[in-house]
PDBML (XML) file of the C-alpha atoms, coordinates in Angstrom:
<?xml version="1.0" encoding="UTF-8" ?>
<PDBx:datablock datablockName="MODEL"
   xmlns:PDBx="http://pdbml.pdb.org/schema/pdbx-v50.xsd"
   xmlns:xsi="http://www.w3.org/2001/XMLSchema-instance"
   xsi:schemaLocation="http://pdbml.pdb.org/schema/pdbx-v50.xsd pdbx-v50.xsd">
   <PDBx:atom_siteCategory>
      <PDBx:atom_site id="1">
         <PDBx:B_iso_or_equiv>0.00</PDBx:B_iso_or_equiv>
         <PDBx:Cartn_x>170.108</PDBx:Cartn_x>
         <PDBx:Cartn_y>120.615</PDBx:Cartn_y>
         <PDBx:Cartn_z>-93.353</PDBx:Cartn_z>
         <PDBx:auth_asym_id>A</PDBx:auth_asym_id>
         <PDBx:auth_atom_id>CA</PDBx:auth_atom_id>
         <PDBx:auth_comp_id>UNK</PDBx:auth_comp_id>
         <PDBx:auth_seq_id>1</PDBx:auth_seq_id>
         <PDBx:group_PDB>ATOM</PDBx:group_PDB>
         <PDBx:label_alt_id xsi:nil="true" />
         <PDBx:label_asym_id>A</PDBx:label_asym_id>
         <PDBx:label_atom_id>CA</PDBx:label_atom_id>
         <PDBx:label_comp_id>UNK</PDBx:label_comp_id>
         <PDBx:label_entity_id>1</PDBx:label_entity_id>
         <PDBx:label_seq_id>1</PDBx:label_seq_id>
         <PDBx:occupancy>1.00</PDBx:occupancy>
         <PDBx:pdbx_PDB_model_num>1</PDBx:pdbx_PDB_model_num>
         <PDBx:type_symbol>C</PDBx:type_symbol>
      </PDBx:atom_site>
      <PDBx:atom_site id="2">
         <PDBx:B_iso_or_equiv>0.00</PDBx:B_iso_or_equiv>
         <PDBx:Cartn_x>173.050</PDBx:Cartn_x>
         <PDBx:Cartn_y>120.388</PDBx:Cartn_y>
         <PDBx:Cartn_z>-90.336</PDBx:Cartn_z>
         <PDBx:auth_asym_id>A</PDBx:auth_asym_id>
         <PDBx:auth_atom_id>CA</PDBx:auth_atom_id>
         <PDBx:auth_comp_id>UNK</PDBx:auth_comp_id>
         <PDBx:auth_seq_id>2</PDBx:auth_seq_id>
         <PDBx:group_PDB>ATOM</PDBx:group_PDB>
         <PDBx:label_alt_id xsi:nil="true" />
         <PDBx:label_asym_id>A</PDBx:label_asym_id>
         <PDBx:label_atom_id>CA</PDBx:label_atom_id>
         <PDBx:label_comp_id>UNK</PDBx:label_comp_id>
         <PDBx:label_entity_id>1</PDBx:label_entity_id>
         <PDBx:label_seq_id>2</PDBx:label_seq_id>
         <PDBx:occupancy>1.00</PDBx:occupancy>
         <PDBx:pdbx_PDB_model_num>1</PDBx:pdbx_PDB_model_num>
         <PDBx:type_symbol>C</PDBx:type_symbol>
      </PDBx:atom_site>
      <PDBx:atom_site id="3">
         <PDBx:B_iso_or_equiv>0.00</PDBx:B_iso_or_equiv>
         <PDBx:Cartn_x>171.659</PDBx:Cartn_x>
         <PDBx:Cartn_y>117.351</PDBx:Cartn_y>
         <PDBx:Cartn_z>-89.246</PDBx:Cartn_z>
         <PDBx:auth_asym_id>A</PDBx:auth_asym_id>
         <PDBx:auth_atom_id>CA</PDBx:auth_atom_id>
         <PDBx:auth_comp_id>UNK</PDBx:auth_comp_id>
         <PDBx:auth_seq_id>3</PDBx:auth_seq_id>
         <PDBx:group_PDB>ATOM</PDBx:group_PDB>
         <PDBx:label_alt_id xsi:nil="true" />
         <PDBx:label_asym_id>A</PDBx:label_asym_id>
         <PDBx:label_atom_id>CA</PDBx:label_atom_id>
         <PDBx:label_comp_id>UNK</PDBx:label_comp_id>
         <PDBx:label_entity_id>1</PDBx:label_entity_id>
         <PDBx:label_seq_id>3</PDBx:label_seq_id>
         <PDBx:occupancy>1.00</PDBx:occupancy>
         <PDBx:pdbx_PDB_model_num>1</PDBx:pdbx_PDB_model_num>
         <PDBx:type_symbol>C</PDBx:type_symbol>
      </PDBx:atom_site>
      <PDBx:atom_site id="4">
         <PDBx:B_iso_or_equiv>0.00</PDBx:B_iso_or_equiv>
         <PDBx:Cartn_x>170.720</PDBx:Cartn_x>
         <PDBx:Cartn_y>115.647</PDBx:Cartn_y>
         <PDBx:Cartn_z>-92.373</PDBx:Cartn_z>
         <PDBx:auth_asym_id>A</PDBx:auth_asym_id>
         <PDBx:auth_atom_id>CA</PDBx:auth_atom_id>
         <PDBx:auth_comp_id>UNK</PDBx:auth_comp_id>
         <PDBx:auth_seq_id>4</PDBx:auth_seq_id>
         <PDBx:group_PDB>ATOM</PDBx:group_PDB>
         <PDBx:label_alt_id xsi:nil="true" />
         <PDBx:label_asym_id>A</PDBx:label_asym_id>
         <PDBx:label_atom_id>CA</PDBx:label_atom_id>
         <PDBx:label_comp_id>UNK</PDBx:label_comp_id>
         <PDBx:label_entity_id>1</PDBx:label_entity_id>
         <PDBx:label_seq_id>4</PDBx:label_seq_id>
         <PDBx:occupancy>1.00</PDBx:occupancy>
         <PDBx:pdbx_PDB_model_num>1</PDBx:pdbx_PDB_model_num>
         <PDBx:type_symbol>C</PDBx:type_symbol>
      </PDBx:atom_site>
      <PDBx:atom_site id="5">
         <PDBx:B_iso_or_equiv>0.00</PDBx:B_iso_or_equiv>
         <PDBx:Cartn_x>174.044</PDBx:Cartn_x>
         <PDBx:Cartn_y>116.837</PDBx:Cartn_y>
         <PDBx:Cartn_z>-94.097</PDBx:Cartn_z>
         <PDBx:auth_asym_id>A</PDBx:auth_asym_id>
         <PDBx:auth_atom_id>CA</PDBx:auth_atom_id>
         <PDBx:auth_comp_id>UNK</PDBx:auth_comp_id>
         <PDBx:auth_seq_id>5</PDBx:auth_seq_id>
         <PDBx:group_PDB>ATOM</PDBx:group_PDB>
         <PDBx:label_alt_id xsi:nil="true" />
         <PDBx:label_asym_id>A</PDBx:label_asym_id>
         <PDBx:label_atom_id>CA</PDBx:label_atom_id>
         <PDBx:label_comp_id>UNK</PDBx:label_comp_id>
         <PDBx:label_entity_id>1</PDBx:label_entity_id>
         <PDBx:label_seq_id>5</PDBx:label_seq_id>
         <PDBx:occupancy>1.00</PDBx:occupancy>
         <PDBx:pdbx_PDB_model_num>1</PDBx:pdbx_PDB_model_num>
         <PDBx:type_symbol>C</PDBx:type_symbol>
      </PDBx:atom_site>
      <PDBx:atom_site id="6">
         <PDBx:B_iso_or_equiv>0.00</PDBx:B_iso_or_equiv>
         <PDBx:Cartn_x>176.190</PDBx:Cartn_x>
         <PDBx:Cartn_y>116.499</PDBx:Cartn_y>
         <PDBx:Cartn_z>-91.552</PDBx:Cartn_z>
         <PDBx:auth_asym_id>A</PDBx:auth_asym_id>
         <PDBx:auth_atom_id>CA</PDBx:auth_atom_id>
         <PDBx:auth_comp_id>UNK</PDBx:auth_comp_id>
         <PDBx:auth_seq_id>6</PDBx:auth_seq_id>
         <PDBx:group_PDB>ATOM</PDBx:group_PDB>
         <PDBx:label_alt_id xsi:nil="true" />
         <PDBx:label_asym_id>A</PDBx:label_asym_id>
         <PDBx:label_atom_id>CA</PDBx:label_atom_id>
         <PDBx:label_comp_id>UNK</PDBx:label_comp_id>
         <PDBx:label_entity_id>1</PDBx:label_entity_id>
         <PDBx:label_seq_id>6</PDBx:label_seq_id>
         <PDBx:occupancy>1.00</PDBx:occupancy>
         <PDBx:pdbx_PDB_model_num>1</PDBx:pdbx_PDB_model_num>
         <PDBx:type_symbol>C</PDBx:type_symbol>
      </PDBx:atom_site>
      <PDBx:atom_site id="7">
         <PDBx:B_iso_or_equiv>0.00</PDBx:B_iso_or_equiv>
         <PDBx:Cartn_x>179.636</PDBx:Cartn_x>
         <PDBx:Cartn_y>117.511</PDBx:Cartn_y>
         <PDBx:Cartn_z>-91.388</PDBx:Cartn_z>
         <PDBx:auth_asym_id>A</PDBx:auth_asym_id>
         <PDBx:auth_atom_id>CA</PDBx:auth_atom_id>
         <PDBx:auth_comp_id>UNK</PDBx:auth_comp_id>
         <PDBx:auth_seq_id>7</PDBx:auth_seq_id>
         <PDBx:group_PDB>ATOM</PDBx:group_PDB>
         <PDBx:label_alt_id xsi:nil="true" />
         <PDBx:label_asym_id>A</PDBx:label_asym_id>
         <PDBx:label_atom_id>CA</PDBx:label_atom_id>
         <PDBx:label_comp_id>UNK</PDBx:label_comp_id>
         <PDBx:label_entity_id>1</PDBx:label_entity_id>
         <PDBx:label_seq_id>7</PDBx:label_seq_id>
         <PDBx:occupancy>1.00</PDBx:occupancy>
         <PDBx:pdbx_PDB_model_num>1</PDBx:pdbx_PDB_model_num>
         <PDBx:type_symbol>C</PDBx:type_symbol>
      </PDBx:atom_site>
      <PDBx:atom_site id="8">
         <PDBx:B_iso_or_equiv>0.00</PDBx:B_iso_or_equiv>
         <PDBx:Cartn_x>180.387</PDBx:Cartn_x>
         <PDBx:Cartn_y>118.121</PDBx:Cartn_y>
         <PDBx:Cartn_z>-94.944</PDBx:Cartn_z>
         <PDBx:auth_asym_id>A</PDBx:auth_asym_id>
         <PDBx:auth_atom_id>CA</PDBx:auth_atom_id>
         <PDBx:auth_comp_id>UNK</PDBx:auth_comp_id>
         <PDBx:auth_seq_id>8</PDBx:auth_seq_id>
         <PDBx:group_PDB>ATOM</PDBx:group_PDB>
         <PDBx:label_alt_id xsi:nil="true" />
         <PDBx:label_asym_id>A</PDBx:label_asym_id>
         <PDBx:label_atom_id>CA</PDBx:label_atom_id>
         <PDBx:label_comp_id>UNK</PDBx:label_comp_id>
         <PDBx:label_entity_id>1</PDBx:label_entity_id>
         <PDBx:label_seq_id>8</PDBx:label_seq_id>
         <PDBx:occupancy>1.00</PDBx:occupancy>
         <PDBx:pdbx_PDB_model_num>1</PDBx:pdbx_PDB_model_num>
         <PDBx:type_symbol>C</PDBx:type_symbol>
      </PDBx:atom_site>
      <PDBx:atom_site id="9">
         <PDBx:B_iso_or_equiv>0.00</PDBx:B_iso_or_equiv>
         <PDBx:Cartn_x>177.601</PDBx:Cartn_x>
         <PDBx:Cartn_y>121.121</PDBx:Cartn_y>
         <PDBx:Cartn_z>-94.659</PDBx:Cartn_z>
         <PDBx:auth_asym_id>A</PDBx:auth_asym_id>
         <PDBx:auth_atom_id>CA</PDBx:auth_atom_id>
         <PDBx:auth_comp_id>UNK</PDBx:auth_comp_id>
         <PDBx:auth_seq_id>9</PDBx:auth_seq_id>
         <PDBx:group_PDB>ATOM</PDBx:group_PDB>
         <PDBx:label_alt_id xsi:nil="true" />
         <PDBx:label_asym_id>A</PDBx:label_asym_id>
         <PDBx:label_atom_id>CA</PDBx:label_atom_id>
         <PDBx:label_comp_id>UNK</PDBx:label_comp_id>
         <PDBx:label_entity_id>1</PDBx:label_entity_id>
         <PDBx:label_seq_id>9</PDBx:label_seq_id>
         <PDBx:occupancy>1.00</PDBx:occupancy>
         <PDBx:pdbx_PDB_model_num>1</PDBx:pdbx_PDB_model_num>
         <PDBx:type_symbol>C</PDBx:type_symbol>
      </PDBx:atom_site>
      <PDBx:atom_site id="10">
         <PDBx:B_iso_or_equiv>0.00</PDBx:B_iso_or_equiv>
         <PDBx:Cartn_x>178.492</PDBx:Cartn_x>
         <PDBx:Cartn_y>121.826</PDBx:Cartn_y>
         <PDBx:Cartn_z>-91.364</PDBx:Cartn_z>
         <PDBx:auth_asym_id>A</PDBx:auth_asym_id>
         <PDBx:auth_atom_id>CA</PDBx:auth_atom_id>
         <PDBx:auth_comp_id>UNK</PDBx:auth_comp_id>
         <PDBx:auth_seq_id>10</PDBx:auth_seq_id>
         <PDBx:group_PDB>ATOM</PDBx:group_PDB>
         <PDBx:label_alt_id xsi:nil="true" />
         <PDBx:label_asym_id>A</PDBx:label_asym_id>
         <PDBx:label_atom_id>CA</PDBx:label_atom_id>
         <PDBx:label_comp_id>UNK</PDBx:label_comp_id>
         <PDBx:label_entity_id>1</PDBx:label_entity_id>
         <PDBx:label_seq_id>10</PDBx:label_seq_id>
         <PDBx:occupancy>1.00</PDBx:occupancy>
         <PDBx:pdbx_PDB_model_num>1</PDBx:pdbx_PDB_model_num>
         <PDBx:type_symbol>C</PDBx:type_symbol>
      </PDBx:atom_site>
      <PDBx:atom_site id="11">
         <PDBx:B_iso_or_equiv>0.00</PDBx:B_iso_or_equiv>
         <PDBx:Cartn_x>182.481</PDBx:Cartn_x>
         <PDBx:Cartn_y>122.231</PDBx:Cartn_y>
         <PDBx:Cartn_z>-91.770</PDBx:Cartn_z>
         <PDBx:auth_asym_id>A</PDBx:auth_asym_id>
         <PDBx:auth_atom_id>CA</PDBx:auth_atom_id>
         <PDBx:auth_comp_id>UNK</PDBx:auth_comp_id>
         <PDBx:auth_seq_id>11</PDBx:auth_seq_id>
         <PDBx:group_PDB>ATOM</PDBx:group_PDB>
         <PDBx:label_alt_id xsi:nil="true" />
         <PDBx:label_asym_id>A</PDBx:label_asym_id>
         <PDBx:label_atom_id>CA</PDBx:label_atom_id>
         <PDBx:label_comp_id>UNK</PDBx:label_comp_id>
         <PDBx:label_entity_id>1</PDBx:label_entity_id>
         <PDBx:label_seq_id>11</PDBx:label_seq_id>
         <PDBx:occupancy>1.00</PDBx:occupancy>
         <PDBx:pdbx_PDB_model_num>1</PDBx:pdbx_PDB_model_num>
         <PDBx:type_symbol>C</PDBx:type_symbol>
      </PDBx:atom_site>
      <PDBx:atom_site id="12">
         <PDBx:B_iso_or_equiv>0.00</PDBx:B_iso_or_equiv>
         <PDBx:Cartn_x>182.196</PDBx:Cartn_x>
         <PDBx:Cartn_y>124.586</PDBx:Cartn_y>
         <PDBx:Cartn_z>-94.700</PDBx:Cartn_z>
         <PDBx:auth_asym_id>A</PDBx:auth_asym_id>
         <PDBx:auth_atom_id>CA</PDBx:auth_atom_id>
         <PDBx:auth_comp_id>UNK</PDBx:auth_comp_id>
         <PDBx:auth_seq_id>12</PDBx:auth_seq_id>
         <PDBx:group_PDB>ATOM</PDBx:group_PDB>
         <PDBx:label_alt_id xsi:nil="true" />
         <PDBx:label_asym_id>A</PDBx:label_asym_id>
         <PDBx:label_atom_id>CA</PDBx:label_atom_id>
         <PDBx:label_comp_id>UNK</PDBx:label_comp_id>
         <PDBx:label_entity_id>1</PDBx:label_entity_id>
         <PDBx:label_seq_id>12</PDBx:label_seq_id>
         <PDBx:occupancy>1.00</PDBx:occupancy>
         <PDBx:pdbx_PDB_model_num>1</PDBx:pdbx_PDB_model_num>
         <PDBx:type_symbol>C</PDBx:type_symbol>
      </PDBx:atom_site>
      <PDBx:atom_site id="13">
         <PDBx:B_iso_or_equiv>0.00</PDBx:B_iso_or_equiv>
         <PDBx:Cartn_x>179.623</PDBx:Cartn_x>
         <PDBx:Cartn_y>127.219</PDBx:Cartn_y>
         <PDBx:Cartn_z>-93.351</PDBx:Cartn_z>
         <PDBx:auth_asym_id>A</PDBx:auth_asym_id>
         <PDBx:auth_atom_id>CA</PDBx:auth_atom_id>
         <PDBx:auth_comp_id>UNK</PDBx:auth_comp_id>
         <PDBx:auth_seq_id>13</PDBx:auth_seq_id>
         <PDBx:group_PDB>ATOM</PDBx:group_PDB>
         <PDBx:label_alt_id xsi:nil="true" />
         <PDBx:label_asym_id>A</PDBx:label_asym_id>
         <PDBx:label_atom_id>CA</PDBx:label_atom_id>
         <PDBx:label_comp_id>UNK</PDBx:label_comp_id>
         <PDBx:label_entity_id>1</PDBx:label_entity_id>
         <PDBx:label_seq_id>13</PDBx:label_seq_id>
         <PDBx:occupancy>1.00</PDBx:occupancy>
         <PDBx:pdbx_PDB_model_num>1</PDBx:pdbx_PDB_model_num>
         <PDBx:type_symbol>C</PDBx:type_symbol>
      </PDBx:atom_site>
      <PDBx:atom_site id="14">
         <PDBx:B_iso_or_equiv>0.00</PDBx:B_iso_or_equiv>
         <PDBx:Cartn_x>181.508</PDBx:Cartn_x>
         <PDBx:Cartn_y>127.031</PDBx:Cartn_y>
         <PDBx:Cartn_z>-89.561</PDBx:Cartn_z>
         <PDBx:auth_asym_id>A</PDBx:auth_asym_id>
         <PDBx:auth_atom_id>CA</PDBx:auth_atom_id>
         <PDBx:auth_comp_id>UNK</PDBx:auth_comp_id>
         <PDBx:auth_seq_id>14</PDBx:auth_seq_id>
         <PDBx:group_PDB>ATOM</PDBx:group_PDB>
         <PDBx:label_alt_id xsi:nil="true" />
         <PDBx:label_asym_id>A</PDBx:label_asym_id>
         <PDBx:label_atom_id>CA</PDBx:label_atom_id>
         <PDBx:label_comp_id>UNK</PDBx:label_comp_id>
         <PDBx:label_entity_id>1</PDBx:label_entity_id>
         <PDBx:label_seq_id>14</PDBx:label_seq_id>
         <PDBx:occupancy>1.00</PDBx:occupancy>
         <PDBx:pdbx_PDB_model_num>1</PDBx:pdbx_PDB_model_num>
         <PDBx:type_symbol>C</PDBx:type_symbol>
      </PDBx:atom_site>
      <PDBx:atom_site id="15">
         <PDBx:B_iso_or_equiv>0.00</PDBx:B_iso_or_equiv>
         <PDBx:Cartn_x>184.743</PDBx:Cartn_x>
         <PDBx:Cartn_y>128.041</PDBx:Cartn_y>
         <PDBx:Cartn_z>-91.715</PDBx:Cartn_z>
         <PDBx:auth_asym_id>A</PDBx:auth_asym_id>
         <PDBx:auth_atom_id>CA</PDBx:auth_atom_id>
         <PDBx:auth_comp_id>UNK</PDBx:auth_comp_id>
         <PDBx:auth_seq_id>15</PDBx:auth_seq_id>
         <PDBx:group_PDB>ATOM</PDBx:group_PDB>
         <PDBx:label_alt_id xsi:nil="true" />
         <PDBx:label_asym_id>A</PDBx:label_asym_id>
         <PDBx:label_atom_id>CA</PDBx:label_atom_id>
         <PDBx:label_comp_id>UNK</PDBx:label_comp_id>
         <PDBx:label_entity_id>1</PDBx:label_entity_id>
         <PDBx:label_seq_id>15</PDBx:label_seq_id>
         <PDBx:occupancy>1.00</PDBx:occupancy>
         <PDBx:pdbx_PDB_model_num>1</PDBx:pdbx_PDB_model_num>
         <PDBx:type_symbol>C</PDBx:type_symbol>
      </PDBx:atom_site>
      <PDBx:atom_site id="16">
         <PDBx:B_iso_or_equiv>0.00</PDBx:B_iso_or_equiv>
         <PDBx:Cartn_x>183.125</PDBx:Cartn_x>
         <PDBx:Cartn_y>130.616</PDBx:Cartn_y>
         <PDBx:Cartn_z>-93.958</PDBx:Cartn_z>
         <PDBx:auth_asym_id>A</PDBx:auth_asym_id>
         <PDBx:auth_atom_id>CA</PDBx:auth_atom_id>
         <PDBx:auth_comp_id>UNK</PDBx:auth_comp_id>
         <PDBx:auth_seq_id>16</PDBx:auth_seq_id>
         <PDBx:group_PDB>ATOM</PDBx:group_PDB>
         <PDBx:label_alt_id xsi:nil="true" />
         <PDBx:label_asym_id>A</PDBx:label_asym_id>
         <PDBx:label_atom_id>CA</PDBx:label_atom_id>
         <PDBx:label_comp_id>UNK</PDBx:label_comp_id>
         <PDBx:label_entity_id>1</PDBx:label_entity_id>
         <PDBx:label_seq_id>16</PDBx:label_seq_id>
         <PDBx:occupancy>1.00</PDBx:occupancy>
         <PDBx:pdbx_PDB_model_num>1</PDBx:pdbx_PDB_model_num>
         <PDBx:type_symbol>C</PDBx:type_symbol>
      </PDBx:atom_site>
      <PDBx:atom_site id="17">
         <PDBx:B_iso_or_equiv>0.00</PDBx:B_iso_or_equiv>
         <PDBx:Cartn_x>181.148</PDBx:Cartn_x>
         <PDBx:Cartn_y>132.506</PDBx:Cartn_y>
         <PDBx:Cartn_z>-91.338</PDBx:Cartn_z>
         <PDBx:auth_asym_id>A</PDBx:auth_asym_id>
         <PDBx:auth_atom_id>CA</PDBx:auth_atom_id>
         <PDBx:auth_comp_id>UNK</PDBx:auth_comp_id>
         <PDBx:auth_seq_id>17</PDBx:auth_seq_id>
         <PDBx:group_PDB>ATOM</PDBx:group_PDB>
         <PDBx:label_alt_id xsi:nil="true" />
         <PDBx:label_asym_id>A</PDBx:label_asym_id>
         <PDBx:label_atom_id>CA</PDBx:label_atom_id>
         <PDBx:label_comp_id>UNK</PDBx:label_comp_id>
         <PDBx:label_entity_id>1</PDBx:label_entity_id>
         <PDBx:label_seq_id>17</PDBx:label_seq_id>
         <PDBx:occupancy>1.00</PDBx:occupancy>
         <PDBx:pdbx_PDB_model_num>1</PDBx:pdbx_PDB_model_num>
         <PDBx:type_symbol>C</PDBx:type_symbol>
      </PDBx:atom_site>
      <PDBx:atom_site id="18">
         <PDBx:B_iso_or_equiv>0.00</PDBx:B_iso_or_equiv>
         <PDBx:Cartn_x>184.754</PDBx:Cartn_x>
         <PDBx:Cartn_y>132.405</PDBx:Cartn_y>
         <PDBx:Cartn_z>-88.977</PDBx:Cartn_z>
         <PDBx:auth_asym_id>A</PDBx:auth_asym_id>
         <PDBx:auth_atom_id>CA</PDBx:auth_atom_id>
         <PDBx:auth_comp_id>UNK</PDBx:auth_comp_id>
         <PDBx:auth_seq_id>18</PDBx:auth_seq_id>
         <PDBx:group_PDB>ATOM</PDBx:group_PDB>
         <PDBx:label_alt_id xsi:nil="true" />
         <PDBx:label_asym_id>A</PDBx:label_asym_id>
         <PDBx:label_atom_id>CA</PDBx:label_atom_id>
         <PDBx:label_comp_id>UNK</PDBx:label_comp_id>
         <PDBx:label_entity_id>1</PDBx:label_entity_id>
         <PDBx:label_seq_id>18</PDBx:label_seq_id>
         <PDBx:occupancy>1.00</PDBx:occupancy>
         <PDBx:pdbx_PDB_model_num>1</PDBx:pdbx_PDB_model_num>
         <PDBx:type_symbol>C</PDBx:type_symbol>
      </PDBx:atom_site>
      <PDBx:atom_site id="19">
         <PDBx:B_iso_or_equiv>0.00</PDBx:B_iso_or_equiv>
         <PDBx:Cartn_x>185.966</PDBx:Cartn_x>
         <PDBx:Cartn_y>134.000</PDBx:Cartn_y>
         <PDBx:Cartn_z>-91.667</PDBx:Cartn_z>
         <PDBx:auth_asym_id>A</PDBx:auth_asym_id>
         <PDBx:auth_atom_id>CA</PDBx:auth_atom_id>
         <PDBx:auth_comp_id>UNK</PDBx:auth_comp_id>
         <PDBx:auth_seq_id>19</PDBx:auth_seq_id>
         <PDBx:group_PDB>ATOM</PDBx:group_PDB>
         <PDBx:label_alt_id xsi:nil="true" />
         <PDBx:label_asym_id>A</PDBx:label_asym_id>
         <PDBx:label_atom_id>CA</PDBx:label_atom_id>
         <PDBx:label_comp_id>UNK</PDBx:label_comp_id>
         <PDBx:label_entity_id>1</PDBx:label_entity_id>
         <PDBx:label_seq_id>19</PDBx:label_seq_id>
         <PDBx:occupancy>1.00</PDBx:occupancy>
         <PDBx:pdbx_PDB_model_num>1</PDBx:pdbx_PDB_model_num>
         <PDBx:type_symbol>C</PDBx:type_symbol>
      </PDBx:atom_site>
      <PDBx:atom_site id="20">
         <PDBx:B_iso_or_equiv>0.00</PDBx:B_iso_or_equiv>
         <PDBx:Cartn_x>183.392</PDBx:Cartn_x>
         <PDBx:Cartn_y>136.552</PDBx:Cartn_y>
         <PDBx:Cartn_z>-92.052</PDBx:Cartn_z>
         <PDBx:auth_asym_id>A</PDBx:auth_asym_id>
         <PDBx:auth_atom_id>CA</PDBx:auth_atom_id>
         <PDBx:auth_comp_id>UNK</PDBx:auth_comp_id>
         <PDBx:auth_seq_id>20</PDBx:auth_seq_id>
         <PDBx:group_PDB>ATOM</PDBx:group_PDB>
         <PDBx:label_alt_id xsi:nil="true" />
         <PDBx:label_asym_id>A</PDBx:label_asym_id>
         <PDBx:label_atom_id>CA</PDBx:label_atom_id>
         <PDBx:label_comp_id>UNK</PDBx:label_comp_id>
         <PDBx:label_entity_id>1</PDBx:label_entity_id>
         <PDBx:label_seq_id>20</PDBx:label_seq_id>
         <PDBx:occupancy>1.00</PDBx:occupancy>
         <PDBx:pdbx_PDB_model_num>1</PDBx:pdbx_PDB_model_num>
         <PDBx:type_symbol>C</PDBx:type_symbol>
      </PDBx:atom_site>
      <PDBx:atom_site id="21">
         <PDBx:B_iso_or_equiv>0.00</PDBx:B_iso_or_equiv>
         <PDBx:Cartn_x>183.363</PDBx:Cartn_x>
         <PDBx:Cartn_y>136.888</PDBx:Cartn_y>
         <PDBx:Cartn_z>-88.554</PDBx:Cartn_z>
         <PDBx:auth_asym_id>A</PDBx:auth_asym_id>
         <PDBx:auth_atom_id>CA</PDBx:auth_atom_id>
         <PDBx:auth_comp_id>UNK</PDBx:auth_comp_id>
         <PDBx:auth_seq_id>21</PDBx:auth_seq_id>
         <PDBx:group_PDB>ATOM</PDBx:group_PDB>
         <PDBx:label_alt_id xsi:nil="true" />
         <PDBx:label_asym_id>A</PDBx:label_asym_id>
         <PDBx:label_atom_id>CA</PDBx:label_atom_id>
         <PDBx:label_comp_id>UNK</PDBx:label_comp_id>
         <PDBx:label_entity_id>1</PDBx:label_entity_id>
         <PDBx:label_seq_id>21</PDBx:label_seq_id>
         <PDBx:occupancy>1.00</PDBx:occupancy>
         <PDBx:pdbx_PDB_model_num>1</PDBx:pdbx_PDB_model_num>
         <PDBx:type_symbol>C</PDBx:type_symbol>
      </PDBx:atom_site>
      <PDBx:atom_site id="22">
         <PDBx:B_iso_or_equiv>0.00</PDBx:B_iso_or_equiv>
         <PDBx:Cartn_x>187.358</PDBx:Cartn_x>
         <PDBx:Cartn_y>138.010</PDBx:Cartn_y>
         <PDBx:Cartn_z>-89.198</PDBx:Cartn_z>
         <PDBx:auth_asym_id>A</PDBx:auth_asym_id>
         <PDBx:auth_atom_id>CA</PDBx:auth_atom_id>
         <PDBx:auth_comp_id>UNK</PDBx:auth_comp_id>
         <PDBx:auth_seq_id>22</PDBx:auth_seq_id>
         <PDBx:group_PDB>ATOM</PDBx:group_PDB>
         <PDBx:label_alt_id xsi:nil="true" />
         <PDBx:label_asym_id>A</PDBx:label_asym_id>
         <PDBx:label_atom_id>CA</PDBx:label_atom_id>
         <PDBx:label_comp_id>UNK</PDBx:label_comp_id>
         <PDBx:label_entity_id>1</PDBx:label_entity_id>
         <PDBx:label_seq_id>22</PDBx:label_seq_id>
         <PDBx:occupancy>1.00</PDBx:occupancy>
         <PDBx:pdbx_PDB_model_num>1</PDBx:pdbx_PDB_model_num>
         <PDBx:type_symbol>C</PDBx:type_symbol>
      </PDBx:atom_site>
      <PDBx:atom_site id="23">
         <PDBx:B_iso_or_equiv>0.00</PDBx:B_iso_or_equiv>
         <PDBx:Cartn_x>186.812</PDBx:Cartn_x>
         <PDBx:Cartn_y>140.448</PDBx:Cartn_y>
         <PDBx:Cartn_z>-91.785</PDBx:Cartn_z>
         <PDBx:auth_asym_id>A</PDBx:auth_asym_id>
         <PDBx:auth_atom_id>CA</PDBx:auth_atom_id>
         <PDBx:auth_comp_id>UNK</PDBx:auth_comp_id>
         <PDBx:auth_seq_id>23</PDBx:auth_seq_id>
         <PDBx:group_PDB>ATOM</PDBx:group_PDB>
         <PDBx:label_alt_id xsi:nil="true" />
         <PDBx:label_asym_id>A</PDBx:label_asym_id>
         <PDBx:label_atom_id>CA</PDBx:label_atom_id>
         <PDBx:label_comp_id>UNK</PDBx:label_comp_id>
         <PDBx:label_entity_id>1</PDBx:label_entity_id>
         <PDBx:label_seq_id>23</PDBx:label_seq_id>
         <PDBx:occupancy>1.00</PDBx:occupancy>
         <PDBx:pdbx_PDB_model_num>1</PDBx:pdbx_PDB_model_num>
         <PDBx:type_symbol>C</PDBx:type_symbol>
      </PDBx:atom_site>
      <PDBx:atom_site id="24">
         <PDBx:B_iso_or_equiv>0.00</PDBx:B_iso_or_equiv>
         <PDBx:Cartn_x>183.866</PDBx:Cartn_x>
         <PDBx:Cartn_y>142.052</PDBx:Cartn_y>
         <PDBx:Cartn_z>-89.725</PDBx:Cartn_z>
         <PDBx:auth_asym_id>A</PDBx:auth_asym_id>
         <PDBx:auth_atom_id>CA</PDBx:auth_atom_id>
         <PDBx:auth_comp_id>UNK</PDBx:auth_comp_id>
         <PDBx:auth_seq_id>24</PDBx:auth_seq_id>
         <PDBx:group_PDB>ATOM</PDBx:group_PDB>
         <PDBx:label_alt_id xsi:nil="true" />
         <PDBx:label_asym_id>A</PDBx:label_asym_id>
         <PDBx:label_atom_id>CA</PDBx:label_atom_id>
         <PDBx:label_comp_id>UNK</PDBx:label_comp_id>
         <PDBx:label_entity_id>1</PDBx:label_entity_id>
         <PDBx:label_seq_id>24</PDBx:label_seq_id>
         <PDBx:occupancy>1.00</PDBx:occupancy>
         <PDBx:pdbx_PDB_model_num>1</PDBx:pdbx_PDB_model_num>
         <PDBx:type_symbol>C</PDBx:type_symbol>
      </PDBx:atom_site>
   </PDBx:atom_siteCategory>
</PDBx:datablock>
């Protein structure tokens, strides 16, 4: 999906699981 997708699928899930990451 990264690779086909690209950096509008990429971008969005690096941000959210940062954030995650955060709250954890």
């Amino acid at each position: 999906m990264a690779i086909r997708k690209g950096a509008s699928y990429i971008r969005p899930l690096f941000i959210t699981v940062t954030v995650i990451l955060i709250g954890k």
